[in-house]
PDB file of N, CA and C in Angstrom:
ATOM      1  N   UNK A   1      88.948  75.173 127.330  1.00  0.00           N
ATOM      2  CA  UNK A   1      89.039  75.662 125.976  1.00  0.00           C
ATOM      3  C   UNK A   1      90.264  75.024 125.328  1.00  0.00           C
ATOM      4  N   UNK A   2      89.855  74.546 124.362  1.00  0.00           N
ATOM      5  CA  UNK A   2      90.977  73.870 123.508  1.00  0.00           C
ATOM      6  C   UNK A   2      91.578  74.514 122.143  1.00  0.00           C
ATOM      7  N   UNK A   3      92.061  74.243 121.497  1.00  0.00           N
ATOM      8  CA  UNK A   3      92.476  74.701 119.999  1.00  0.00           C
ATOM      9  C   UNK A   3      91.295  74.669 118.622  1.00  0.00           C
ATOM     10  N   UNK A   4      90.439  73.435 119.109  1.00  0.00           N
ATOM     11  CA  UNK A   4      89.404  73.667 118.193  1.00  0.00           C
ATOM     12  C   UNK A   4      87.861  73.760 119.050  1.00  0.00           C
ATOM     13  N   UNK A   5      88.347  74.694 119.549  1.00  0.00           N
ATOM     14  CA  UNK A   5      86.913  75.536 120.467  1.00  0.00           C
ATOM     15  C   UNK A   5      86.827  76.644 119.154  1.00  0.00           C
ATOM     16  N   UNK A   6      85.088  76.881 119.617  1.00  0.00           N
ATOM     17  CA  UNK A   6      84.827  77.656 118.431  1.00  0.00           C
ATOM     18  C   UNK A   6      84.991  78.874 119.208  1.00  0.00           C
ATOM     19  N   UNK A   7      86.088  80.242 118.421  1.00  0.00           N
ATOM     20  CA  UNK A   7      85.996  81.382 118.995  1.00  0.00           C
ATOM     21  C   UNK A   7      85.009  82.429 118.750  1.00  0.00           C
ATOM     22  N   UNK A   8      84.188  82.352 117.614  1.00  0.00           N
ATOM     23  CA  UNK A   8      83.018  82.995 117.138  1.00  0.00           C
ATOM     24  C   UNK A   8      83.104  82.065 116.072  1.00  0.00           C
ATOM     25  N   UNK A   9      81.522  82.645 115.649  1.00  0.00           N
ATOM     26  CA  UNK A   9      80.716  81.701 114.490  1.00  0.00           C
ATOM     27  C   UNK A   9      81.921  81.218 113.009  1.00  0.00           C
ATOM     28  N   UNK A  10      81.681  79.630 113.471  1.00  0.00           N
ATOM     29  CA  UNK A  10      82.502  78.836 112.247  1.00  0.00           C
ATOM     30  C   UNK A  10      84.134  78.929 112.452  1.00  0.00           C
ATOM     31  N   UNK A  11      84.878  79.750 113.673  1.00  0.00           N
ATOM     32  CA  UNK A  11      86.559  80.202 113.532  1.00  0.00           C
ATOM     33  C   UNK A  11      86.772  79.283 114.806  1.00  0.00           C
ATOM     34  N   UNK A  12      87.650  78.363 114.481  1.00  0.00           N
ATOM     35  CA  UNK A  12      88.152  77.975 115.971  1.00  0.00           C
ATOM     36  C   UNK A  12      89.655  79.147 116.270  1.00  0.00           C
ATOM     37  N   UNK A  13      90.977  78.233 117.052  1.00  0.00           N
ATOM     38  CA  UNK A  13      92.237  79.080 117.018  1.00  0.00           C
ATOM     39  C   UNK A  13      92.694  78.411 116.096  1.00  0.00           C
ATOM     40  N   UNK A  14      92.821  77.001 115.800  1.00  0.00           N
ATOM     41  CA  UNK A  14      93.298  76.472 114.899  1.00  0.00           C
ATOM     42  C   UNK A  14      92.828  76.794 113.165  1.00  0.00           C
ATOM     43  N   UNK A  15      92.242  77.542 113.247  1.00  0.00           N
ATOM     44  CA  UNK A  15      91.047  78.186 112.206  1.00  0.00           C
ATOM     45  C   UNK A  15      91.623  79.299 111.710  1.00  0.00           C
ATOM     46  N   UNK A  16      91.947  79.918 112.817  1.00  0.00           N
ATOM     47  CA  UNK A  16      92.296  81.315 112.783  1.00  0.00           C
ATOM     48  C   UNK A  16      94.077  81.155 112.762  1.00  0.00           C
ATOM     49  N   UNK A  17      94.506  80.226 113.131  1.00  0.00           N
ATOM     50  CA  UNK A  17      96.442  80.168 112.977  1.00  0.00           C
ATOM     51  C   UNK A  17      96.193  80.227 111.696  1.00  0.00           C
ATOM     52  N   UNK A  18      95.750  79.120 111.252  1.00  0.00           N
ATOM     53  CA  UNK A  18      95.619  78.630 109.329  1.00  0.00           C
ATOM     54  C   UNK A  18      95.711  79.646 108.818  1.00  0.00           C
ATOM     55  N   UNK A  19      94.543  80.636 108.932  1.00  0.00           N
ATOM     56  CA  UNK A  19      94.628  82.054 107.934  1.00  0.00           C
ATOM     57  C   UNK A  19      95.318  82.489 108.001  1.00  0.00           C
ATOM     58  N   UNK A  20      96.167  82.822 109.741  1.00  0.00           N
ATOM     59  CA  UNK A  20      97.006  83.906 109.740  1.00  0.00           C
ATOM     60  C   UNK A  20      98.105  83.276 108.827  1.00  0.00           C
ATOM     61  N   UNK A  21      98.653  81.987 108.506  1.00  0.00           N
ATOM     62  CA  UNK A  21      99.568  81.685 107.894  1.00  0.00           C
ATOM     63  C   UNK A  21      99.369  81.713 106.352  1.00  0.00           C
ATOM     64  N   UNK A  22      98.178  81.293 106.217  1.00  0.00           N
ATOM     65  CA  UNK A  22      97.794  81.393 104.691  1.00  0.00           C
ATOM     66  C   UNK A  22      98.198  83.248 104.350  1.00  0.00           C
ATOM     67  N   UNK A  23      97.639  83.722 105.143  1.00  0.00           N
ATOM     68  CA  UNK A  23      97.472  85.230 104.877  1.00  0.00           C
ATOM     69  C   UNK A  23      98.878  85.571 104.600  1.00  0.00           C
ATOM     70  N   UNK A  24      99.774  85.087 105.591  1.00  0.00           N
ATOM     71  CA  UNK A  24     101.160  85.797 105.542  1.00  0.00           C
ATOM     72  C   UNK A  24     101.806  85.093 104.386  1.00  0.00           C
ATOM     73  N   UNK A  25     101.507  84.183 103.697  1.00  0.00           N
ATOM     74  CA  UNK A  25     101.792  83.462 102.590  1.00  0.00           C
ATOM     75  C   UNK A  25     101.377  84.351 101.481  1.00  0.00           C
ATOM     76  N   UNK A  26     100.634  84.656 101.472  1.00  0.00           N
ATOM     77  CA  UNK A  26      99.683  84.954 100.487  1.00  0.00           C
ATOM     78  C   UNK A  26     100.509  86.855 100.262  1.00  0.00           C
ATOM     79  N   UNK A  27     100.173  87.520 100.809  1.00  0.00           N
ATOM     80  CA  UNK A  27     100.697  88.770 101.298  1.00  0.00           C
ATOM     81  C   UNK A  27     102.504  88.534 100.906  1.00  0.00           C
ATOM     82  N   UNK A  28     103.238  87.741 101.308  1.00  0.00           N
ATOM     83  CA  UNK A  28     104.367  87.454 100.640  1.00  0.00           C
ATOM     84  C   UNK A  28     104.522  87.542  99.531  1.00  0.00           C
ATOM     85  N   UNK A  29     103.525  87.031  98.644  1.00  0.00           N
ATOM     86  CA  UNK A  29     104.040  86.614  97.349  1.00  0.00           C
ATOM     87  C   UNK A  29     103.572  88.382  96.474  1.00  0.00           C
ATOM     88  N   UNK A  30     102.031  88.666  97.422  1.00  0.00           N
ATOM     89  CA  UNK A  30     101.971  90.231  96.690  1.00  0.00           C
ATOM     90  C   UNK A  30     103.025  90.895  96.609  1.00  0.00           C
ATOM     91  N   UNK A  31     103.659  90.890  98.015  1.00  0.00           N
ATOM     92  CA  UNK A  31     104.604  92.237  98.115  1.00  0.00           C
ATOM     93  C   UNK A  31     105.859  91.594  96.657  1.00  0.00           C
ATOM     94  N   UNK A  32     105.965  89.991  96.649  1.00  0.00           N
ATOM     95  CA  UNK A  32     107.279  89.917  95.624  1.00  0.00           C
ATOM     96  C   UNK A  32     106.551  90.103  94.377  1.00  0.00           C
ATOM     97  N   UNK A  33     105.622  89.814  93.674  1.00  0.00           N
ATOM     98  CA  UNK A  33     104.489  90.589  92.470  1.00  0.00           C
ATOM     99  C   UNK A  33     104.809  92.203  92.440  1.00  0.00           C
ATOM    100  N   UNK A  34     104.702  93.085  93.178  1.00  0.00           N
ATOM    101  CA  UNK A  34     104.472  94.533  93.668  1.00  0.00           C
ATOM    102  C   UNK A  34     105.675  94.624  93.242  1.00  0.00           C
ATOM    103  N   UNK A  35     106.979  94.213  93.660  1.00  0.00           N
ATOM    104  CA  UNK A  35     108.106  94.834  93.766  1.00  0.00           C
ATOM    105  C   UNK A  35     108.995  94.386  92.268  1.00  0.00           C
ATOM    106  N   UNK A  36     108.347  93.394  91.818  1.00  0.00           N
ATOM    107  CA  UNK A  36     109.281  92.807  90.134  1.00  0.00           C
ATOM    108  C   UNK A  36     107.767  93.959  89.150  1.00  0.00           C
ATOM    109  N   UNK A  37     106.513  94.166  89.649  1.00  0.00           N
ATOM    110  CA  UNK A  37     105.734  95.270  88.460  1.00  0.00           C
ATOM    111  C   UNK A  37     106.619  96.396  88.398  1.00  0.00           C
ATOM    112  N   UNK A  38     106.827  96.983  89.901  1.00  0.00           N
ATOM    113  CA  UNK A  38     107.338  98.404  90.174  1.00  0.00           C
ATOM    114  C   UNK A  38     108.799  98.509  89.631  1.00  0.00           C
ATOM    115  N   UNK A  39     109.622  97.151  89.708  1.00  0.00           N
ATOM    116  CA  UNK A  39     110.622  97.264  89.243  1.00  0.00           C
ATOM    117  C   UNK A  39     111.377  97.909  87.919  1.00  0.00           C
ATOM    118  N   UNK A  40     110.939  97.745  86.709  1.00  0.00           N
ATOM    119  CA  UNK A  40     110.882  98.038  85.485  1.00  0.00           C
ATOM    120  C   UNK A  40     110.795  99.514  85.360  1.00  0.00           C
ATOM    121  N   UNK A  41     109.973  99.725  86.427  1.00  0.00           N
ATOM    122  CA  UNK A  41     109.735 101.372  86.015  1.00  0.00           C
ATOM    123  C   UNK A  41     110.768 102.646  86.707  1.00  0.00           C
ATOM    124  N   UNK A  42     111.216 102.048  87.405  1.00  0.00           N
ATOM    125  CA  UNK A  42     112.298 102.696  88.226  1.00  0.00           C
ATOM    126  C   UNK A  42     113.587 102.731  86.995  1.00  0.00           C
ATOM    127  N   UNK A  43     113.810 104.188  86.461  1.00  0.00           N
ATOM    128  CA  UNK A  43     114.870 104.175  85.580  1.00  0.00           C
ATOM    129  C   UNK A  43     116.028 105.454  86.069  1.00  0.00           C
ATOM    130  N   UNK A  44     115.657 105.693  87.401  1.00  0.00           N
ATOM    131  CA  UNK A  44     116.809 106.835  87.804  1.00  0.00           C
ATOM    132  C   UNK A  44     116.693 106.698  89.206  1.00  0.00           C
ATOM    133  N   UNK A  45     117.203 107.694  89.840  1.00  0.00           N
ATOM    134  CA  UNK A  45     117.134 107.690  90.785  1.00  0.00           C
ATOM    135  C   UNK A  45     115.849 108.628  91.564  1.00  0.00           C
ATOM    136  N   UNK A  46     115.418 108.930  90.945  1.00  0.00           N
ATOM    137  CA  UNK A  46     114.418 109.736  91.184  1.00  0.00           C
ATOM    138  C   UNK A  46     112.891 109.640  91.228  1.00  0.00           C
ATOM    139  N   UNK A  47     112.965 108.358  89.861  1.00  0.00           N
ATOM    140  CA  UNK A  47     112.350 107.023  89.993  1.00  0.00           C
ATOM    141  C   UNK A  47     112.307 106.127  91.660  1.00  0.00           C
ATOM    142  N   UNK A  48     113.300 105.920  91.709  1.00  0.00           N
ATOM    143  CA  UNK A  48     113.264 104.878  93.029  1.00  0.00           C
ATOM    144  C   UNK A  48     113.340 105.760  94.278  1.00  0.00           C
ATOM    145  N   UNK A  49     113.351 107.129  94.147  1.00  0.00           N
ATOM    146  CA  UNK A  49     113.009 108.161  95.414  1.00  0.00           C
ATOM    147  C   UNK A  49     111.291 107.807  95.459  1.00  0.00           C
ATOM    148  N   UNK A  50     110.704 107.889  94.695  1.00  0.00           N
ATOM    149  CA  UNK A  50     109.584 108.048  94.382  1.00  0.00           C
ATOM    150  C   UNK A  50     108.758 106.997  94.627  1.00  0.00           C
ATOM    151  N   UNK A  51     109.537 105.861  94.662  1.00  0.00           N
ATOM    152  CA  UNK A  51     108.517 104.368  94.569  1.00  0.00           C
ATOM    153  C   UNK A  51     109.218 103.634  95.819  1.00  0.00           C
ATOM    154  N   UNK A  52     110.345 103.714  96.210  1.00  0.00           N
ATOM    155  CA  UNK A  52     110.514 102.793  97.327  1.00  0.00           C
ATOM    156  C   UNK A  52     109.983 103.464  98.606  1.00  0.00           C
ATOM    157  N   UNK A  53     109.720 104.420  98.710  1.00  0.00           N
ATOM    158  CA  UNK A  53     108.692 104.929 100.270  1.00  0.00           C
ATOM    159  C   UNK A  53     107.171 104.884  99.797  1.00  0.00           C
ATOM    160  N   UNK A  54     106.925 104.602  98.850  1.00  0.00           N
ATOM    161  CA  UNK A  54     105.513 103.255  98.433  1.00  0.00           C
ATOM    162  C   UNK A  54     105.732 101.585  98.746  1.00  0.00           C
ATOM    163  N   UNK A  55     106.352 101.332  98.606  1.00  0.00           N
ATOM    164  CA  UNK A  55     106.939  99.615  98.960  1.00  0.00           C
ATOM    165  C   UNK A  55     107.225  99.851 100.586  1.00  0.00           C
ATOM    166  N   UNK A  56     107.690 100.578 100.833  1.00  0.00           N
ATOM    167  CA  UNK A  56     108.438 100.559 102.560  1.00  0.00           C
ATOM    168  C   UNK A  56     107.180 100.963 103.279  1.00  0.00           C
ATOM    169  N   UNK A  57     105.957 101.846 103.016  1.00  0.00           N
ATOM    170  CA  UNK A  57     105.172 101.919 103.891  1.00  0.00           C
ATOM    171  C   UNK A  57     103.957 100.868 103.966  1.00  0.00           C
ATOM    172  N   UNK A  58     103.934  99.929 102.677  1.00  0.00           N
ATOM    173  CA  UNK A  58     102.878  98.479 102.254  1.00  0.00           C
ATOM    174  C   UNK A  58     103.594  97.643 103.508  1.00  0.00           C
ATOM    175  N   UNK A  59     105.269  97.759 103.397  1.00  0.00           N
ATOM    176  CA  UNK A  59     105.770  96.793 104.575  1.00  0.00           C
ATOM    177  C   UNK A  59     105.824  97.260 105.912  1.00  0.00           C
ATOM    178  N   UNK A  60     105.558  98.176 105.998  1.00  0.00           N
ATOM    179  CA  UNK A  60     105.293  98.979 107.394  1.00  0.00           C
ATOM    180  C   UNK A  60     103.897  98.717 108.217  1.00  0.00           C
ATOM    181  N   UNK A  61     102.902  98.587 106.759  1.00  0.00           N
ATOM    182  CA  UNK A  61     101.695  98.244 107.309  1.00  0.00           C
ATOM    183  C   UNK A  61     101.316  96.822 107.545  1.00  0.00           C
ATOM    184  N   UNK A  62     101.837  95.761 106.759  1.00  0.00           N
ATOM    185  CA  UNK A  62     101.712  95.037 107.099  1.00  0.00           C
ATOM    186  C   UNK A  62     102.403  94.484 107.924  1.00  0.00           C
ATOM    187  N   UNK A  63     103.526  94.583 108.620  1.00  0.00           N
ATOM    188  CA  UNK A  63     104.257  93.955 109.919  1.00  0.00           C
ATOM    189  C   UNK A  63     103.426  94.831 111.099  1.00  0.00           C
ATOM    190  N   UNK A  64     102.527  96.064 111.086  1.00  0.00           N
ATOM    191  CA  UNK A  64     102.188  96.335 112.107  1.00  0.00           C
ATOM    192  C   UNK A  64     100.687  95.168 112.071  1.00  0.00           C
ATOM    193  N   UNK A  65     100.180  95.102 110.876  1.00  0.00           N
ATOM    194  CA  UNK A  65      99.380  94.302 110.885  1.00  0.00           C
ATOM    195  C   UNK A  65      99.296  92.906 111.688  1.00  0.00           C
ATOM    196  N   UNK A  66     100.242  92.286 111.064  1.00  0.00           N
ATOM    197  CA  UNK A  66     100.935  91.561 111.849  1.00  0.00           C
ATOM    198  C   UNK A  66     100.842  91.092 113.682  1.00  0.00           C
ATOM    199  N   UNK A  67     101.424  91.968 113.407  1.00  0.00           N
ATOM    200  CA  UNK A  67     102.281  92.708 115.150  1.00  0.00           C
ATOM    201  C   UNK A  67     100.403  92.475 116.280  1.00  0.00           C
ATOM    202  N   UNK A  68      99.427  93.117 115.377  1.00  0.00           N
ATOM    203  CA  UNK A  68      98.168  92.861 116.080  1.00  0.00           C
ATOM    204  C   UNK A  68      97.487  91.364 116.392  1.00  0.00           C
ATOM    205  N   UNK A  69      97.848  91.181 114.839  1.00  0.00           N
ATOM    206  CA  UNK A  69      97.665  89.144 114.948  1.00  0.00           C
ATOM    207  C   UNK A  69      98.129  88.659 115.939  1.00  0.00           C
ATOM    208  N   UNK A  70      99.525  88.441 116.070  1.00  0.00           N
ATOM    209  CA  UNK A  70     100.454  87.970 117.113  1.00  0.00           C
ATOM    210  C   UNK A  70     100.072  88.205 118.692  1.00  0.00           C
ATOM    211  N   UNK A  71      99.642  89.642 118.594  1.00  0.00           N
ATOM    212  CA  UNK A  71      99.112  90.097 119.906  1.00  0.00           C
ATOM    213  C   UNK A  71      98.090  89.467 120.442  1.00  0.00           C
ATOM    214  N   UNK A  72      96.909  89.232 119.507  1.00  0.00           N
ATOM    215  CA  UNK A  72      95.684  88.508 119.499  1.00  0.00           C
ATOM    216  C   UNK A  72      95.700  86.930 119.641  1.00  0.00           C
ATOM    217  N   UNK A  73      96.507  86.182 118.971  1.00  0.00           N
ATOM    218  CA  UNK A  73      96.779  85.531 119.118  1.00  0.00           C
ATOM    219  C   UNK A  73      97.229  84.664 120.681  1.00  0.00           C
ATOM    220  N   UNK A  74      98.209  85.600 121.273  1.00  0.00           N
ATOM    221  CA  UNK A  74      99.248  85.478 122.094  1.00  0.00           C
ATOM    222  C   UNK A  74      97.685  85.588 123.279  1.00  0.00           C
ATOM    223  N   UNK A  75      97.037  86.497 123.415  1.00  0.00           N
ATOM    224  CA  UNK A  75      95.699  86.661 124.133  1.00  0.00           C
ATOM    225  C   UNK A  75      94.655  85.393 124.227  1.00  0.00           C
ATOM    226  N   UNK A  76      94.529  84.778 123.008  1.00  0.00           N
ATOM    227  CA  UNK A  76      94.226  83.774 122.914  1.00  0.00           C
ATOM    228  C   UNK A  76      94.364  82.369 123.201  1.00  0.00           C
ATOM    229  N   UNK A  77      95.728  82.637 123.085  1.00  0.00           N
ATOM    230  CA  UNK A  77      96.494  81.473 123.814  1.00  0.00           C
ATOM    231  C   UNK A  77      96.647  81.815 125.335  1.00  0.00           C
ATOM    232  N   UNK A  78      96.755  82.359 126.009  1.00  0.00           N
ATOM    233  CA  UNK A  78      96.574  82.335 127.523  1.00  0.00           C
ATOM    234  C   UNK A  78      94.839  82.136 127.936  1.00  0.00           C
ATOM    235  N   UNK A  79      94.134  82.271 127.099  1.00  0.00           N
ATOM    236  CA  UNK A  79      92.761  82.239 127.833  1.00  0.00           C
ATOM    237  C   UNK A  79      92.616  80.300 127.733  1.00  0.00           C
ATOM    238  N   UNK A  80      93.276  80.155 126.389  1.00  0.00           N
ATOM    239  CA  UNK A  80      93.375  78.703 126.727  1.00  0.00           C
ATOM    240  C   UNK A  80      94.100  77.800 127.715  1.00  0.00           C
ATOM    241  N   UNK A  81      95.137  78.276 127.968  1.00  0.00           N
ATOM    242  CA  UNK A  81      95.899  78.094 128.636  1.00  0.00           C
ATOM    243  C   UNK A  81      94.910  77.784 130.578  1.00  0.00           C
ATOM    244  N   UNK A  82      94.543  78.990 130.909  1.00  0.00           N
ATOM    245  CA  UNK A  82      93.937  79.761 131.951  1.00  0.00           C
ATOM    246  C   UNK A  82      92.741  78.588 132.204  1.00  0.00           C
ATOM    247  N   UNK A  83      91.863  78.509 130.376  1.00  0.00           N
ATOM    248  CA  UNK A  83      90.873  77.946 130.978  1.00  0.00           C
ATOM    249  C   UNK A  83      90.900  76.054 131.117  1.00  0.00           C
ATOM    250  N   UNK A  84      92.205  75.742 130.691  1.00  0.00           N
ATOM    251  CA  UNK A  84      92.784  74.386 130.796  1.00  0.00           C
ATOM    252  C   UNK A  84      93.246  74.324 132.403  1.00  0.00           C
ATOM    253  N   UNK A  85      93.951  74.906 132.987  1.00  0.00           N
ATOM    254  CA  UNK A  85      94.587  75.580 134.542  1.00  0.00           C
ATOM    255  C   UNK A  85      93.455  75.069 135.177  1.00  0.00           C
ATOM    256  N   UNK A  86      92.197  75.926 134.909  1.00  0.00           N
ATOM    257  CA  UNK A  86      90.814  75.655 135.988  1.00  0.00           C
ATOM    258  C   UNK A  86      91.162  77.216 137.247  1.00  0.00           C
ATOM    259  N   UNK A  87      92.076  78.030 136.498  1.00  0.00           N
ATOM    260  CA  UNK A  87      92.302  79.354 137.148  1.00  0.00           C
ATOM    261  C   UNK A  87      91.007  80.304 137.382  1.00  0.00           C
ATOM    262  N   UNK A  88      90.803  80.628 138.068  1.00  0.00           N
ATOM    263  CA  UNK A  88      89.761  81.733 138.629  1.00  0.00           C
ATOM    264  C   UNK A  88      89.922  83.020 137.449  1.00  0.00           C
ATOM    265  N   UNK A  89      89.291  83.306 136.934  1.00  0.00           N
ATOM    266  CA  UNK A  89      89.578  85.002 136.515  1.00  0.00           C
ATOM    267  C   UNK A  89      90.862  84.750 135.758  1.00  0.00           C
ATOM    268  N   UNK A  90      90.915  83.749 135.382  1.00  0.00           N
ATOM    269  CA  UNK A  90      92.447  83.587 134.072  1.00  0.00           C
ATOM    270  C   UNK A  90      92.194  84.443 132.599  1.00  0.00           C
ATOM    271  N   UNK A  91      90.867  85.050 132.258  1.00  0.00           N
ATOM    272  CA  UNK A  91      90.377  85.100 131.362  1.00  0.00           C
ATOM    273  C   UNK A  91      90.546  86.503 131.314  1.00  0.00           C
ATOM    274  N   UNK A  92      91.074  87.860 132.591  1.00  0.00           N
ATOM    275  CA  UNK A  92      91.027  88.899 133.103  1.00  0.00           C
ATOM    276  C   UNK A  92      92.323  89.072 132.389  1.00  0.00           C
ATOM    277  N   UNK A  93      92.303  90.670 131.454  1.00  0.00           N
ATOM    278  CA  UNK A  93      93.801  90.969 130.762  1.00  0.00           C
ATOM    279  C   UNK A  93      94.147  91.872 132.656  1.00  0.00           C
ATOM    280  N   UNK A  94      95.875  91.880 132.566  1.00  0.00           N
ATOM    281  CA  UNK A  94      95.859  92.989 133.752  1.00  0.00           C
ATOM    282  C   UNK A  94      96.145  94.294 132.929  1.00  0.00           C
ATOM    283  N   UNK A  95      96.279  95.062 133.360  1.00  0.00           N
ATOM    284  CA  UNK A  95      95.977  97.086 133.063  1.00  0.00           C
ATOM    285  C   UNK A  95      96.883  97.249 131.870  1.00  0.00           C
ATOM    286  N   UNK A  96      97.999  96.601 132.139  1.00  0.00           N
ATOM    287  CA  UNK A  96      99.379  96.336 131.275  1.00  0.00           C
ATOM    288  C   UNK A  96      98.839  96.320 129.638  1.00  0.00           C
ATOM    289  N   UNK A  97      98.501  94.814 129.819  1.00  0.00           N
ATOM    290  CA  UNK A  97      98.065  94.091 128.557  1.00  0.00           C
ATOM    291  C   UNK A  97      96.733  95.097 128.185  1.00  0.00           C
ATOM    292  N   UNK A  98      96.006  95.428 129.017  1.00  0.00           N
ATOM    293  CA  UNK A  98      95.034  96.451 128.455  1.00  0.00           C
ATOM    294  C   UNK A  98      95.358  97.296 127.256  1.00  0.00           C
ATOM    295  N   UNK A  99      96.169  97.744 128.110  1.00  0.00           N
ATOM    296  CA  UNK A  99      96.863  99.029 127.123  1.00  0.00           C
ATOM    297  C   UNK A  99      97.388  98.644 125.772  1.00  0.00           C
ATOM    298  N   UNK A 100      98.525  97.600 126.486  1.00  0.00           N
ATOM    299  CA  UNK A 100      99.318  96.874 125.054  1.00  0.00           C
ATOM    300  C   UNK A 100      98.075  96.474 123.712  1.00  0.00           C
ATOM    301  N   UNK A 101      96.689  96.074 124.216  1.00  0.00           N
ATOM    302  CA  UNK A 101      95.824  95.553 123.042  1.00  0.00           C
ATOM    303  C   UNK A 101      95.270  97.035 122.363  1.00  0.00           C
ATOM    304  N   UNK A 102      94.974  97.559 123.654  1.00  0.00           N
ATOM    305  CA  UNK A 102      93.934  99.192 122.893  1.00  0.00           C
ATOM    306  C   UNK A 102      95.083  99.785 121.997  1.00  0.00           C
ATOM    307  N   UNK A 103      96.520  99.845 122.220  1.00  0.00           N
ATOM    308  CA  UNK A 103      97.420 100.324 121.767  1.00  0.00           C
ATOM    309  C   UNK A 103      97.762 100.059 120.366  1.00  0.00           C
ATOM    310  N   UNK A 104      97.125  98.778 120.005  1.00  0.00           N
ATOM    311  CA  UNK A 104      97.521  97.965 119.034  1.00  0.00           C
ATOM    312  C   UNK A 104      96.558  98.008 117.994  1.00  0.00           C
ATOM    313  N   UNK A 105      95.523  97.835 118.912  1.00  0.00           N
ATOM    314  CA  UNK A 105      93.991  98.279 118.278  1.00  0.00           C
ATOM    315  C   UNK A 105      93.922 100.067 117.264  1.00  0.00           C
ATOM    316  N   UNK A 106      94.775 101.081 117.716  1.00  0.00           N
ATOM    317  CA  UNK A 106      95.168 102.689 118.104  1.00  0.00           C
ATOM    318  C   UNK A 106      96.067 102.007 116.346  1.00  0.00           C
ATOM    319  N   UNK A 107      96.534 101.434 116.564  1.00  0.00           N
ATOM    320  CA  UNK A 107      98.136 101.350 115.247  1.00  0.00           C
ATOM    321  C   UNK A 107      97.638 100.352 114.015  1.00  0.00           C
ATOM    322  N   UNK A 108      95.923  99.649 114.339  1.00  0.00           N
ATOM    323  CA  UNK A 108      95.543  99.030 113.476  1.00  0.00           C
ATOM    324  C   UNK A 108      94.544 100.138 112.526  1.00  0.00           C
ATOM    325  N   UNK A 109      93.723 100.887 113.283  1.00  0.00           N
ATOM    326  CA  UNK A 109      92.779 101.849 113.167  1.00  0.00           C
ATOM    327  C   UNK A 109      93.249 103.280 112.098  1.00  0.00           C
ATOM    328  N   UNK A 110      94.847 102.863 112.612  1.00  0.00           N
ATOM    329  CA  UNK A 110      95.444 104.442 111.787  1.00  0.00           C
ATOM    330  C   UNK A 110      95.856 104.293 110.246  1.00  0.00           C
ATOM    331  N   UNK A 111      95.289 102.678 109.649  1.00  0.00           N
ATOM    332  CA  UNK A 111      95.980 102.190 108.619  1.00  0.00           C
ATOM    333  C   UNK A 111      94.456 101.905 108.106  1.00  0.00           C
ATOM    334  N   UNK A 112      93.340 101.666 108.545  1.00  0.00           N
ATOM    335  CA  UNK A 112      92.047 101.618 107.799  1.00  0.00           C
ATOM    336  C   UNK A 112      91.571 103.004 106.878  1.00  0.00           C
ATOM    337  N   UNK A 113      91.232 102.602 105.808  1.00  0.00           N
ATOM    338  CA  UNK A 113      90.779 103.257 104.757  1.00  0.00           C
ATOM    339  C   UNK A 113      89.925 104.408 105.424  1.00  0.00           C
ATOM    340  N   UNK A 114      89.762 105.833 105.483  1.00  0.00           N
ATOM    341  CA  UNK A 114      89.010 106.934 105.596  1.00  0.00           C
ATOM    342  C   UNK A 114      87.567 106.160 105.111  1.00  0.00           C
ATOM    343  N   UNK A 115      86.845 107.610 105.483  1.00  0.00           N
ATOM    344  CA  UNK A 115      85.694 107.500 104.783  1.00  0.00           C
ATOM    345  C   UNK A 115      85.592 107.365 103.112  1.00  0.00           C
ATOM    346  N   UNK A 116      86.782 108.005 102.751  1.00  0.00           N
ATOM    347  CA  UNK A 116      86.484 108.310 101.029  1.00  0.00           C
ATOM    348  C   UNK A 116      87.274 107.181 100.477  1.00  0.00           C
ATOM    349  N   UNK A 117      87.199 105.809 101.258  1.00  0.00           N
ATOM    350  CA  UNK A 117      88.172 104.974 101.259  1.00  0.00           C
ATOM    351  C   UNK A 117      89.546 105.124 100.738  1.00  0.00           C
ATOM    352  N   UNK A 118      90.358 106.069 101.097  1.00  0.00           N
ATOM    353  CA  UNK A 118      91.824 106.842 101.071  1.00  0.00           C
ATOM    354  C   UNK A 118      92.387 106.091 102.045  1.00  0.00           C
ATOM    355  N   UNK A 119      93.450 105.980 102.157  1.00  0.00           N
ATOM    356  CA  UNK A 119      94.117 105.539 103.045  1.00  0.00           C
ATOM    357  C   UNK A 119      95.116 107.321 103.877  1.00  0.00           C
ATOM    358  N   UNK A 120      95.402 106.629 105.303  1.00  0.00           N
ATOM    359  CA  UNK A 120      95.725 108.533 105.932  1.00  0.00           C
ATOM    360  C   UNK A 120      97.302 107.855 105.864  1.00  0.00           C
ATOM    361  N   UNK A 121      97.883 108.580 104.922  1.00  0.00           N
ATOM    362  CA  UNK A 121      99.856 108.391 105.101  1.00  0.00           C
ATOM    363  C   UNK A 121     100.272 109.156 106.136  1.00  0.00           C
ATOM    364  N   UNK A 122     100.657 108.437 107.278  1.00  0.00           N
ATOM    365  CA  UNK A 122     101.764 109.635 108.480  1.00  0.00           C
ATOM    366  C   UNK A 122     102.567 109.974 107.569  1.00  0.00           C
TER     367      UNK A 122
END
């Protein structure tokens, strides 16, 4: 398995780095858009009680977002790795990494939109 092996239909890894970088590009420039709209309106302090734990939890979600990419990623890159090796069962997460992905999977799941497409604020 190489870098432009297809990982599902039409995505290689090199496919999938691109976005993740485009994405984090892209997502950059929202959060600096988000934060010069919101800016203006903040005229006390009570104001910016009010709106910066709206900005801090957009960046909360997206570095956990993140945090899953990287994970996935990092998974990805050892199966290549493994299946370049010619390793037996290189492709096997151990119990560890199990957890670490379901875990991640657990912190991606808690940030998807409800049914009434709401988002659930801890």
């Amino acid at each position: 398995m190489d870098k432009d092996s297809e990982l599902f239909k039409g995505k290689s890894f090199s496919d999938i780095m691109s976005d993740v970088y485009s994405n984090q590009k892209k997502k950059d420039r929202q959060i600096k858009l988000l934060i010069a709209q919101l800016e203006p309106m903040v005229k006390s302090l009570g104001d910016a009680a009010v709106v910066v734990p709206l900005i801090k939890e957009y960046l909360d979600i997206s570095v956990r977002n993140d945090d899953a990419l990287i994970k996935l990623a990092a998974i990805v890159q050892r199966m290549m790795k493994d299946s370049n090796s010619g390793s037996d069962g290189g492709m096997l997460l151990s119990p560890e990494e199990k957890r670490q992905l379901m875990d991640a999977i657990d912190e991606v799941e808690k940030d998807l939109p409800n049914q009434d497409g709401d988002y659930e604020w801890n």
